[in-house]
PDB file of N, CA and C in Angstrom:
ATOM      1  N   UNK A   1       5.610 -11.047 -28.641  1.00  0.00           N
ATOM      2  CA  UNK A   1       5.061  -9.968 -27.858  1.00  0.00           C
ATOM      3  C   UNK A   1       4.964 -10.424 -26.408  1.00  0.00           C
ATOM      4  N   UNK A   2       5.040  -9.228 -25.438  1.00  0.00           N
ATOM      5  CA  UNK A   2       5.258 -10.134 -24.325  1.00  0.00           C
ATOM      6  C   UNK A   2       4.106  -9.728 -23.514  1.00  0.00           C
ATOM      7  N   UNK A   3       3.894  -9.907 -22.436  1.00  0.00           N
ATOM      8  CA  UNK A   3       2.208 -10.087 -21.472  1.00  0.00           C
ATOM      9  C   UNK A   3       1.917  -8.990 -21.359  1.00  0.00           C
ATOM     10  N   UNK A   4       0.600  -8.725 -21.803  1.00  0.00           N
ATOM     11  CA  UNK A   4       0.433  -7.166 -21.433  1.00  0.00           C
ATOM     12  C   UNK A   4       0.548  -7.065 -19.892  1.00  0.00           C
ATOM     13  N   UNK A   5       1.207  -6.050 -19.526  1.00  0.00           N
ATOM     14  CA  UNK A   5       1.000  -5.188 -18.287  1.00  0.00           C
ATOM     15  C   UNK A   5       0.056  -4.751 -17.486  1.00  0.00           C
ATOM     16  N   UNK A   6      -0.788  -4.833 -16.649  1.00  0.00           N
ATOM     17  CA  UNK A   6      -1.798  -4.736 -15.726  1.00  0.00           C
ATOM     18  C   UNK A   6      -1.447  -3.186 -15.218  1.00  0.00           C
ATOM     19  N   UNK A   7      -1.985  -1.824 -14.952  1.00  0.00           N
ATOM     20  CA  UNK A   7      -2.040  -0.904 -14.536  1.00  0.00           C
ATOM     21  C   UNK A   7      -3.139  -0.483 -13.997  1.00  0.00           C
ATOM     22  N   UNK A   8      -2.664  -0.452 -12.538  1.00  0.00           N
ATOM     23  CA  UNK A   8      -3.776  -0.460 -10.934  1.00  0.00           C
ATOM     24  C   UNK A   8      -4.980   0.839 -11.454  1.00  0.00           C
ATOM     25  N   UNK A   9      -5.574   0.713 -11.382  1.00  0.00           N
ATOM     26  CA  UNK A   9      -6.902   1.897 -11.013  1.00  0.00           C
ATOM     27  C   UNK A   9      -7.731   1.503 -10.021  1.00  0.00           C
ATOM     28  N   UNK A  10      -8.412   2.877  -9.159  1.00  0.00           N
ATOM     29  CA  UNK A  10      -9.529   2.117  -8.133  1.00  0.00           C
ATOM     30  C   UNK A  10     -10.803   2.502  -9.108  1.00  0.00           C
ATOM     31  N   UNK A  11     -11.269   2.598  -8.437  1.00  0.00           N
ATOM     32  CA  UNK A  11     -13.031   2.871  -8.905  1.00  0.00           C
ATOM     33  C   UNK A  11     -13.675   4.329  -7.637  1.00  0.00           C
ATOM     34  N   UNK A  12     -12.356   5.300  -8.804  1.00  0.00           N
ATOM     35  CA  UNK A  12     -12.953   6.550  -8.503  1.00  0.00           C
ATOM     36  C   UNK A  12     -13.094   7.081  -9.480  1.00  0.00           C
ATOM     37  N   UNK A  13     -13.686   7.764  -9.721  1.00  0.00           N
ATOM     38  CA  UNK A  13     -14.165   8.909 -10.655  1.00  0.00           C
ATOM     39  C   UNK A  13     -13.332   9.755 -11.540  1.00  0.00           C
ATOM     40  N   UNK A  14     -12.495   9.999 -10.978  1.00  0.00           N
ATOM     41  CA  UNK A  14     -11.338  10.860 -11.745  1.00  0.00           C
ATOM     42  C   UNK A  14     -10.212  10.589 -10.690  1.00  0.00           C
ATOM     43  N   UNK A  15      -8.820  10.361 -11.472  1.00  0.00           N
ATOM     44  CA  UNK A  15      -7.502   9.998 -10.948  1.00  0.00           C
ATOM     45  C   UNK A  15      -6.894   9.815 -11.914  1.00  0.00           C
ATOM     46  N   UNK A  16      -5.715  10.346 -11.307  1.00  0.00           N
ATOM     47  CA  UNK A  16      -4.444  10.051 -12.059  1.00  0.00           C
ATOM     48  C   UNK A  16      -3.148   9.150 -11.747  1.00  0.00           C
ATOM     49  N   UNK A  17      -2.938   8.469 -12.818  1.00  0.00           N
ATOM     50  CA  UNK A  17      -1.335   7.270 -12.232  1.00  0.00           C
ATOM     51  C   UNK A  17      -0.331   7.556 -12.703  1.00  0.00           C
ATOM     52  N   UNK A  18       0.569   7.523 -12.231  1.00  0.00           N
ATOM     53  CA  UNK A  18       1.593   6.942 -13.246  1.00  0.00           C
ATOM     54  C   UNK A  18       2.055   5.807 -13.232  1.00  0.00           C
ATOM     55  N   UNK A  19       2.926   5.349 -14.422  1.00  0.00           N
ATOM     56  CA  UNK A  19       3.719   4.134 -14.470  1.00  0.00           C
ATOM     57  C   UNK A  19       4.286   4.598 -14.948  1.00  0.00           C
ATOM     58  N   UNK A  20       5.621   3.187 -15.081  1.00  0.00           N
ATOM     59  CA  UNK A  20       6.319   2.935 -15.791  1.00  0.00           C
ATOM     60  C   UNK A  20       6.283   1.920 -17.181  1.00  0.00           C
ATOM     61  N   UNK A  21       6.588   2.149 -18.349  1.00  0.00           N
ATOM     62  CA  UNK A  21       6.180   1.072 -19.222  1.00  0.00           C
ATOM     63  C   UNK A  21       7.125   0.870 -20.297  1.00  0.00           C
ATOM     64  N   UNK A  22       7.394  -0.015 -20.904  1.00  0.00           N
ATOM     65  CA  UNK A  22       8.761  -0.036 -21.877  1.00  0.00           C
ATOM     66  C   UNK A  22       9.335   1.590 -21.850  1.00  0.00           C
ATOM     67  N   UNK A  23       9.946   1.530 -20.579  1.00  0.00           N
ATOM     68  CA  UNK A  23      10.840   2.380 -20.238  1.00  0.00           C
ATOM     69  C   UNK A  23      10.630   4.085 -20.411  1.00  0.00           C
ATOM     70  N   UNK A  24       9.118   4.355 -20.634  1.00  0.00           N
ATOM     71  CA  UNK A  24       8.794   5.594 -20.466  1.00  0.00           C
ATOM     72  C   UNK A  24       7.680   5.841 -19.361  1.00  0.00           C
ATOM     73  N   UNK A  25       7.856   7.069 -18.663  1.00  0.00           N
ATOM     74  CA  UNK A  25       7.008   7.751 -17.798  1.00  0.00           C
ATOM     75  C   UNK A  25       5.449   7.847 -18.202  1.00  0.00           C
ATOM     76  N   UNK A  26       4.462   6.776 -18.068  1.00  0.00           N
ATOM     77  CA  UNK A  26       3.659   7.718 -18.405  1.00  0.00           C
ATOM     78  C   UNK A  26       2.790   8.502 -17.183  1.00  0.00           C
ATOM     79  N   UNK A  27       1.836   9.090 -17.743  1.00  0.00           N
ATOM     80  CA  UNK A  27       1.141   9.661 -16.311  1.00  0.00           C
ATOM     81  C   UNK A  27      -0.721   9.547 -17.093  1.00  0.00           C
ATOM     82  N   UNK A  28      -1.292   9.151 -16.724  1.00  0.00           N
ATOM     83  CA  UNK A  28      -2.453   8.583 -17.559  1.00  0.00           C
ATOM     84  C   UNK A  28      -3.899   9.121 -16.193  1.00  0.00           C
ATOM     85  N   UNK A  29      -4.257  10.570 -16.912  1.00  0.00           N
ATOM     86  CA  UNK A  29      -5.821  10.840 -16.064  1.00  0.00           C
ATOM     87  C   UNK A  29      -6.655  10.577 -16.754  1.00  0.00           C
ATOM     88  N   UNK A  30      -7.563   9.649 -15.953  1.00  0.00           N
ATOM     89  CA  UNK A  30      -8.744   9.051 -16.223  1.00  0.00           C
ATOM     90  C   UNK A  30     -10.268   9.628 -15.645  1.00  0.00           C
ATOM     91  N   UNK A  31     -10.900  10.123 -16.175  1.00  0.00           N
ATOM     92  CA  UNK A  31     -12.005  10.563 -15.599  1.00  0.00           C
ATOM     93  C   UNK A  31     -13.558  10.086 -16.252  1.00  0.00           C
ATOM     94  N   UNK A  32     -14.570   9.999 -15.340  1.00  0.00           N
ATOM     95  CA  UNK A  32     -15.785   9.557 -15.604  1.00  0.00           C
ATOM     96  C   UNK A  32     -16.804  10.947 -15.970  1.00  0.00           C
ATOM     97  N   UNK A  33     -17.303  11.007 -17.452  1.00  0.00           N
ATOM     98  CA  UNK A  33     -18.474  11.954 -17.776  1.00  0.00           C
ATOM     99  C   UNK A  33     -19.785  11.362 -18.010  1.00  0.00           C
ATOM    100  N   UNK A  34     -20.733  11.718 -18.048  1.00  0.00           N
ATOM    101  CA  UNK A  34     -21.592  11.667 -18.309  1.00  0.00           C
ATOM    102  C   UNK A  34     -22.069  10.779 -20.120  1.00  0.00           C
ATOM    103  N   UNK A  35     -21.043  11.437 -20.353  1.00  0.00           N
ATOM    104  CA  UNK A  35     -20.644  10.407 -21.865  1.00  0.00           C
ATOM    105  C   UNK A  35     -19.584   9.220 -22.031  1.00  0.00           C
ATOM    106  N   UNK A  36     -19.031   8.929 -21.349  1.00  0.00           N
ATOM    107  CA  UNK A  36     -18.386   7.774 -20.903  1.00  0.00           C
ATOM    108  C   UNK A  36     -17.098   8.070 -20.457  1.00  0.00           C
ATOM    109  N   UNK A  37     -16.068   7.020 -20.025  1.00  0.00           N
ATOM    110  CA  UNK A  37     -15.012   7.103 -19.153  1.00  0.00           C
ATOM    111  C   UNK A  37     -13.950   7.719 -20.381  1.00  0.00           C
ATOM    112  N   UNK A  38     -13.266   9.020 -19.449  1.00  0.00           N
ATOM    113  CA  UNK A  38     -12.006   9.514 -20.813  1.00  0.00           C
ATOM    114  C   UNK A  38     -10.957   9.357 -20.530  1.00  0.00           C
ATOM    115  N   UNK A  39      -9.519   9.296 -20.870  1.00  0.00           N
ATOM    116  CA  UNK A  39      -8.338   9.430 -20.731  1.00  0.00           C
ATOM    117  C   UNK A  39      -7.281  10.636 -21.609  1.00  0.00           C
ATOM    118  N   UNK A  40      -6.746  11.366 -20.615  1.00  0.00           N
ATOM    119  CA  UNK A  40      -5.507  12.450 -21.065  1.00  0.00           C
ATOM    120  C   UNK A  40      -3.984  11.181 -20.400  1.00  0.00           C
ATOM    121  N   UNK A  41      -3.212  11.039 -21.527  1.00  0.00           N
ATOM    122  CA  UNK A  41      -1.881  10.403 -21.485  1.00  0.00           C
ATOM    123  C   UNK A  41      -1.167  11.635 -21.617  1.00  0.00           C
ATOM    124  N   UNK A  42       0.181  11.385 -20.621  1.00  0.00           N
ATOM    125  CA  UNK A  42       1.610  11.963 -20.762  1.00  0.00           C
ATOM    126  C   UNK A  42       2.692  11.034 -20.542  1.00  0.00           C
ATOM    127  N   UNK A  43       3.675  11.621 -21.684  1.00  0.00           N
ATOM    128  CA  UNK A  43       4.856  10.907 -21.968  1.00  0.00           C
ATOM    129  C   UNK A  43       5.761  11.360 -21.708  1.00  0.00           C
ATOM    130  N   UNK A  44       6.446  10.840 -20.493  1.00  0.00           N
ATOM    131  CA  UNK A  44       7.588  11.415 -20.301  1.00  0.00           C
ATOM    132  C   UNK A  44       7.671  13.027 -20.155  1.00  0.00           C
ATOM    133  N   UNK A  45       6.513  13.371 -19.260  1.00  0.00           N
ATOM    134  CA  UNK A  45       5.961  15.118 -19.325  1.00  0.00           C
ATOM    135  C   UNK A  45       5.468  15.460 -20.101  1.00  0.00           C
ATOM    136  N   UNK A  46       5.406  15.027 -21.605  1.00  0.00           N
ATOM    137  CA  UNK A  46       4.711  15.883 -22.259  1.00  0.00           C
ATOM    138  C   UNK A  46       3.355  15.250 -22.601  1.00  0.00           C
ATOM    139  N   UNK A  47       2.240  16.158 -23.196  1.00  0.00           N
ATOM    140  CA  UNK A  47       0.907  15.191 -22.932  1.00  0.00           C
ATOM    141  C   UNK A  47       0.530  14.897 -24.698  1.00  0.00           C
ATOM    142  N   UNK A  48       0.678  13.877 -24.855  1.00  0.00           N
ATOM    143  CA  UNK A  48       0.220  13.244 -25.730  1.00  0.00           C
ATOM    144  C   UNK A  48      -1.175  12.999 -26.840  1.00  0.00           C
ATOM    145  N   UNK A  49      -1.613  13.023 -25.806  1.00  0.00           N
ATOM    146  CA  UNK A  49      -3.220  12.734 -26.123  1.00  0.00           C
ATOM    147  C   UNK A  49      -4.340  12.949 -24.518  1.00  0.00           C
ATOM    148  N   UNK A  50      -5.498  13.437 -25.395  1.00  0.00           N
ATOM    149  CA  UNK A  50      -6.004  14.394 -24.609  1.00  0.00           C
ATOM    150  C   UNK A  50      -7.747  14.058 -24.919  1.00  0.00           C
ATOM    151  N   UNK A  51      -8.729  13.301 -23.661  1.00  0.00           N
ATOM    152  CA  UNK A  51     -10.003  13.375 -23.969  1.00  0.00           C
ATOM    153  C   UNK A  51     -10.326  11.996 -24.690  1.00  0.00           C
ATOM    154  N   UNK A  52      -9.632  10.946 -24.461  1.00  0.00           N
ATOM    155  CA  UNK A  52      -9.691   9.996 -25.117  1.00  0.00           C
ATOM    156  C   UNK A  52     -10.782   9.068 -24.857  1.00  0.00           C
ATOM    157  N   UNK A  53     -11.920   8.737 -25.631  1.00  0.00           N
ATOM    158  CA  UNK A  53     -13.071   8.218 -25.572  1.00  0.00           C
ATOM    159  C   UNK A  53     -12.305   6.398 -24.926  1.00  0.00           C
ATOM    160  N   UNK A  54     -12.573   5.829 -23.657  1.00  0.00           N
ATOM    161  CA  UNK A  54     -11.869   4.311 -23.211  1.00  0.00           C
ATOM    162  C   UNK A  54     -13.232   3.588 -23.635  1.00  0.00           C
ATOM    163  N   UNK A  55     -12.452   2.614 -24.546  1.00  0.00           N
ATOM    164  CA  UNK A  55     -14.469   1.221 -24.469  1.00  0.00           C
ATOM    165  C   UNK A  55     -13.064   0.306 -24.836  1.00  0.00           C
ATOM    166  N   UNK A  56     -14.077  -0.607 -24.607  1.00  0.00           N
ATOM    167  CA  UNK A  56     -13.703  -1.721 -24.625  1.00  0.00           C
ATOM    168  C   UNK A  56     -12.635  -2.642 -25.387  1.00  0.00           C
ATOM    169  N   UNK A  57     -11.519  -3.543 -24.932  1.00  0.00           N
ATOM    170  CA  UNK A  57     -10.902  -3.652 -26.617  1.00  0.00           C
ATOM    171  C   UNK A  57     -10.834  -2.597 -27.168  1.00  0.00           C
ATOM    172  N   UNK A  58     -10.727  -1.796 -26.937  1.00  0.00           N
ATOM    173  CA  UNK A  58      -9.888  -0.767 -27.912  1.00  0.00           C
ATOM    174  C   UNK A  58      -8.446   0.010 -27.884  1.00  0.00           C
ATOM    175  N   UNK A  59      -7.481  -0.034 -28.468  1.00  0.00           N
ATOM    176  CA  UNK A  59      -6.337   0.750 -28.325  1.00  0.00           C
ATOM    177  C   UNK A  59      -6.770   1.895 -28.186  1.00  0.00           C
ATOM    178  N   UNK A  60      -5.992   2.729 -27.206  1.00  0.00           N
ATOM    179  CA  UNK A  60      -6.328   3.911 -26.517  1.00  0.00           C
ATOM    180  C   UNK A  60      -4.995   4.685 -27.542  1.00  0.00           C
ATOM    181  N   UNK A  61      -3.738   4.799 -27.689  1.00  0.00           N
ATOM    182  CA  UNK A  61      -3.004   5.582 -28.283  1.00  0.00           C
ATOM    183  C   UNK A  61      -3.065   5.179 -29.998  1.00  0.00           C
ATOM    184  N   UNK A  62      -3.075   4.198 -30.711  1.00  0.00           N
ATOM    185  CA  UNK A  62      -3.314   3.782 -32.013  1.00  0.00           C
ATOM    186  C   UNK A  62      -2.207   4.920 -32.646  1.00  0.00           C
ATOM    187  N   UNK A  63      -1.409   5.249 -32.329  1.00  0.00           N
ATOM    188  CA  UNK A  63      -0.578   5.888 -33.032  1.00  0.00           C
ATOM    189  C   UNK A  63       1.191   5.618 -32.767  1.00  0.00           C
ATOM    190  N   UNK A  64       2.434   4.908 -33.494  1.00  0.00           N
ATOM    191  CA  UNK A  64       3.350   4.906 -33.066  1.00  0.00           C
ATOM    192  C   UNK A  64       4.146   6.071 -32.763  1.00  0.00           C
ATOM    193  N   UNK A  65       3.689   6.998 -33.511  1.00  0.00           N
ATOM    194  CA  UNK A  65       4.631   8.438 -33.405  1.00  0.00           C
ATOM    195  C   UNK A  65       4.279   9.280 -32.149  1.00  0.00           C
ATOM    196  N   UNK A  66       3.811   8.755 -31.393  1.00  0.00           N
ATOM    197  CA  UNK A  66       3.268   9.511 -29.668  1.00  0.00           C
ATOM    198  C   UNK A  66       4.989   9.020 -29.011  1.00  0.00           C
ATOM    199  N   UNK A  67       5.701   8.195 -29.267  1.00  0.00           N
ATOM    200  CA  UNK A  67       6.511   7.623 -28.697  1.00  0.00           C
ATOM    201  C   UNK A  67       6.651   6.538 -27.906  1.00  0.00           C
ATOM    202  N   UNK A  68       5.628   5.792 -27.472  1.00  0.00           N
ATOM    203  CA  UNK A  68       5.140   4.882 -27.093  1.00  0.00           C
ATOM    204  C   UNK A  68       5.231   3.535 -28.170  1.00  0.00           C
ATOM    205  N   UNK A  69       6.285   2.248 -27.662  1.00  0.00           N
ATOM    206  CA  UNK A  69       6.300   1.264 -28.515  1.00  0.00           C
ATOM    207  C   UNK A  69       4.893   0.258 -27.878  1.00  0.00           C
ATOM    208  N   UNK A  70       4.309   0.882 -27.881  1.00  0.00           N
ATOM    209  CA  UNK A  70       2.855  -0.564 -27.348  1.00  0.00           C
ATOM    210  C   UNK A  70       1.676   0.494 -27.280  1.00  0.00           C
ATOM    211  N   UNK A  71       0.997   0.036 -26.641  1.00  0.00           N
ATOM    212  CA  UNK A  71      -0.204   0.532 -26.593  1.00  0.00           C
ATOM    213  C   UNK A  71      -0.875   0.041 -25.437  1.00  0.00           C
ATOM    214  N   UNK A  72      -2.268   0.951 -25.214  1.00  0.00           N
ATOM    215  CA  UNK A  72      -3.256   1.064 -23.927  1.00  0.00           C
ATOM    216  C   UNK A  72      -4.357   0.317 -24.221  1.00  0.00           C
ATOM    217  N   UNK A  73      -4.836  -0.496 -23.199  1.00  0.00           N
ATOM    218  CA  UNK A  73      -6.568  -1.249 -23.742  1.00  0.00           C
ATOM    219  C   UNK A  73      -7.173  -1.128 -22.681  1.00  0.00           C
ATOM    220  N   UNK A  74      -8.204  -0.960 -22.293  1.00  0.00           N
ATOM    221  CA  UNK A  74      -9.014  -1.782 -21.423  1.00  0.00           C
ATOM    222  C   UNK A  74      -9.777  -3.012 -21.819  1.00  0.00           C
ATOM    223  N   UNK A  75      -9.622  -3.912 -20.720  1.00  0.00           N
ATOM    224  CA  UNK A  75     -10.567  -5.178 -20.780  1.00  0.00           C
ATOM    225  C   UNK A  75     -11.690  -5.312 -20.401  1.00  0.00           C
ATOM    226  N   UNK A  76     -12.984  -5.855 -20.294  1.00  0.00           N
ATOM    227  CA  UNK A  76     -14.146  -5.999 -19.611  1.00  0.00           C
ATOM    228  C   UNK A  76     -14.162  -7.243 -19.201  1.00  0.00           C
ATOM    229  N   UNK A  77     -14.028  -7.563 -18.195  1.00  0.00           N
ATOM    230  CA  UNK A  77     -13.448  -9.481 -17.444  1.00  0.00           C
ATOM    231  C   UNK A  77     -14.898 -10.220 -17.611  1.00  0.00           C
ATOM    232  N   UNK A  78     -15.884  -9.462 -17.623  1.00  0.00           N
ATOM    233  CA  UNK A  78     -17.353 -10.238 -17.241  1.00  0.00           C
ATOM    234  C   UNK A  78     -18.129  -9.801 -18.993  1.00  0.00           C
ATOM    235  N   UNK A  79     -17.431  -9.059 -19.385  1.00  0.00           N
ATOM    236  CA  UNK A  79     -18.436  -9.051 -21.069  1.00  0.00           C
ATOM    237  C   UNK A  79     -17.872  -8.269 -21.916  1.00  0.00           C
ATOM    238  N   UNK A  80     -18.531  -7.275 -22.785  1.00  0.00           N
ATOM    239  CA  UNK A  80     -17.840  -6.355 -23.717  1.00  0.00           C
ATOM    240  C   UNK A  80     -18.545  -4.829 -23.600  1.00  0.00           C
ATOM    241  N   UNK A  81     -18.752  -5.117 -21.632  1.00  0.00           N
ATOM    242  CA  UNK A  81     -19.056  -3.487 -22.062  1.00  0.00           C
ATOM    243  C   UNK A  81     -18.213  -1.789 -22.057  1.00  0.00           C
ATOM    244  N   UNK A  82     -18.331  -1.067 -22.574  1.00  0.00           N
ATOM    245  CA  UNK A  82     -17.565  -0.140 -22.118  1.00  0.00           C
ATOM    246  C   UNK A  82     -17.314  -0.180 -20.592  1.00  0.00           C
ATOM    247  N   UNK A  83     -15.936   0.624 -19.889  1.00  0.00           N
ATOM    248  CA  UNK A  83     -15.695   0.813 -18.673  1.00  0.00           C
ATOM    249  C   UNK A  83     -16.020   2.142 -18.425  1.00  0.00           C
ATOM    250  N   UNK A  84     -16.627   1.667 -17.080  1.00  0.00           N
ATOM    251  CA  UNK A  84     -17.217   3.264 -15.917  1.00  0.00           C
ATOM    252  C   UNK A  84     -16.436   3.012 -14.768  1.00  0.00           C
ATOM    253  N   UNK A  85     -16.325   4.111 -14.184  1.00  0.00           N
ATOM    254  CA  UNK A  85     -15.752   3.894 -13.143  1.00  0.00           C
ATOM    255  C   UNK A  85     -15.788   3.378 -12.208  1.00  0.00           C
ATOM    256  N   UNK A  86     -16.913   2.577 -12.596  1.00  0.00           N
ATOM    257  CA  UNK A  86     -17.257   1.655 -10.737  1.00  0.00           C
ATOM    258  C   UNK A  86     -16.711   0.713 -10.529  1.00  0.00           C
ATOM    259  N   UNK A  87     -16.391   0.191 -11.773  1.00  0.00           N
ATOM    260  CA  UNK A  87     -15.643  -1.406 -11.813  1.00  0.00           C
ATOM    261  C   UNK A  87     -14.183  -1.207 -12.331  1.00  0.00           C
ATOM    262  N   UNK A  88     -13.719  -0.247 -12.270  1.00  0.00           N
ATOM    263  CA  UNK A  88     -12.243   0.381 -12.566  1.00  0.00           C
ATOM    264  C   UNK A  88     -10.957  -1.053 -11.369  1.00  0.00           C
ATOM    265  N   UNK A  89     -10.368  -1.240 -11.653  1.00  0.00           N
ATOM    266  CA  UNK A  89      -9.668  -2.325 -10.998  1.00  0.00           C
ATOM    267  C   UNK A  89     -10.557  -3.479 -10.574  1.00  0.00           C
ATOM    268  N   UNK A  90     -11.426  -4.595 -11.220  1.00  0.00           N
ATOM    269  CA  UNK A  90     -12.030  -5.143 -11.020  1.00  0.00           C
ATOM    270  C   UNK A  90     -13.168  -5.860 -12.077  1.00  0.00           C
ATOM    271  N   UNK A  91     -13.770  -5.240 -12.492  1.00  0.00           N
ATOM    272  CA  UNK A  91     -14.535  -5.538 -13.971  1.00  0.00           C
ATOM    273  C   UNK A  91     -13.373  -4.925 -14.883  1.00  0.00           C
ATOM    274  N   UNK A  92     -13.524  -4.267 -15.466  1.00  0.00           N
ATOM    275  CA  UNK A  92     -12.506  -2.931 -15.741  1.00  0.00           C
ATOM    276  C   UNK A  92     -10.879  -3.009 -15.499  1.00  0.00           C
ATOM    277  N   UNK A  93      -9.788  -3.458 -16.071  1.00  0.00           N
ATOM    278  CA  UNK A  93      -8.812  -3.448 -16.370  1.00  0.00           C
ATOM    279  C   UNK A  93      -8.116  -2.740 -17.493  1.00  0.00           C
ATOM    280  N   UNK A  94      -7.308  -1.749 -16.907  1.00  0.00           N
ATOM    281  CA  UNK A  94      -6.287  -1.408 -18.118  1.00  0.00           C
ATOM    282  C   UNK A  94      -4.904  -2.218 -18.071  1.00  0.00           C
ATOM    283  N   UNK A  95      -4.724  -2.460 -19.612  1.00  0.00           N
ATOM    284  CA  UNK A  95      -3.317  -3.382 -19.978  1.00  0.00           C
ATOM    285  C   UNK A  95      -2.747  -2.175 -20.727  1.00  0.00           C
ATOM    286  N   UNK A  96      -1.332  -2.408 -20.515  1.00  0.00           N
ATOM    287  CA  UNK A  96      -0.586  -2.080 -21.838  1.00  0.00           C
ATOM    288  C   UNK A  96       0.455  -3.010 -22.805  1.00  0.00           C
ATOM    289  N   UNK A  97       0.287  -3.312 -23.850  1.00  0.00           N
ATOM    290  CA  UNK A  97       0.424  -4.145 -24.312  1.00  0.00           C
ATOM    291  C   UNK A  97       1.924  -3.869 -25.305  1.00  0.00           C
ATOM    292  N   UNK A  98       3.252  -4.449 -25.052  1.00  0.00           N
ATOM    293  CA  UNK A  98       4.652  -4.002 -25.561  1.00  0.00           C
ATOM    294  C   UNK A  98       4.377  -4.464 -26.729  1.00  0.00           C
ATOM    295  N   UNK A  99       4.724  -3.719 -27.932  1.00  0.00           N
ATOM    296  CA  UNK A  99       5.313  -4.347 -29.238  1.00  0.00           C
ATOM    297  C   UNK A  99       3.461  -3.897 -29.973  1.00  0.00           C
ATOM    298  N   UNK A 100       2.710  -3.364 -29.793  1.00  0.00           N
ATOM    299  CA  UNK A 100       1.281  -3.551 -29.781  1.00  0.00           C
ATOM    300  C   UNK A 100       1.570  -2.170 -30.780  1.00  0.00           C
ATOM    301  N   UNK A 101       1.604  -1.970 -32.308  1.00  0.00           N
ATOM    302  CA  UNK A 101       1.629  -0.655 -32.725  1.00  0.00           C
ATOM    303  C   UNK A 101       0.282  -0.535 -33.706  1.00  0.00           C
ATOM    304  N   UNK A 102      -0.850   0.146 -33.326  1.00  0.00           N
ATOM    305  CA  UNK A 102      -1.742   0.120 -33.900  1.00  0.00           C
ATOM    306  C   UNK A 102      -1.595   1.174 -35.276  1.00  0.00           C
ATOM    307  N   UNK A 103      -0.508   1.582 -35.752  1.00  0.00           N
ATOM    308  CA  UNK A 103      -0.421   2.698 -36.670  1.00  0.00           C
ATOM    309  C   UNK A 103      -0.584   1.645 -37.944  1.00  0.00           C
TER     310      UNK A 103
END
């Protein structure tokens, strides 16, 4: 398996990125509620997954049939807490990890 991938976020509130990642488009909005930080993924235009609860260590897509050969995590660099948006690029790292099929 090879290094997970580092994908930039600042520490705003709601935004959207894209990348590139084993060779598909994604486009990944991230937003901060009141109930914790969520994510809507799109693949290659179409949207995938929608409202996705982000904590810690956890695979964010857990499904191979989205089309995606890997998968999404966030890290917590200083402990194991869920990510908010304040520490989004900084405490708070999203990886994507090739070959990673949580199905």
């Amino acid at each position: 398996m090879a290094t997970p991938q580092v994908i930039p976020l600042s520490a705003i509130a709601a935004q959207s990125v894209n990348v590139v990642v084993s060779r598909q488009v994604l486009r990944l909005d991230v937003r901060q509620r009141s109930t914790g930080l969520f994510m809507d993924v799109w693949c290659n235009g179409t949207q995938v997954l929608c409202g996705v609860l982000c904590r810690d260590r956890t695979w964010i897509v857990r499904d191979g049939h989205f089309g995606l050969p890997g998968d999404l995590a966030f890290l917590d660099l200083e402990g194991t807490t869920d990510p908010s948006y304040e520490g989004l690029g900084a405490r708070y790292v999203l990886t994507y990890a090739e070959g990673q099929d949580a199905a």
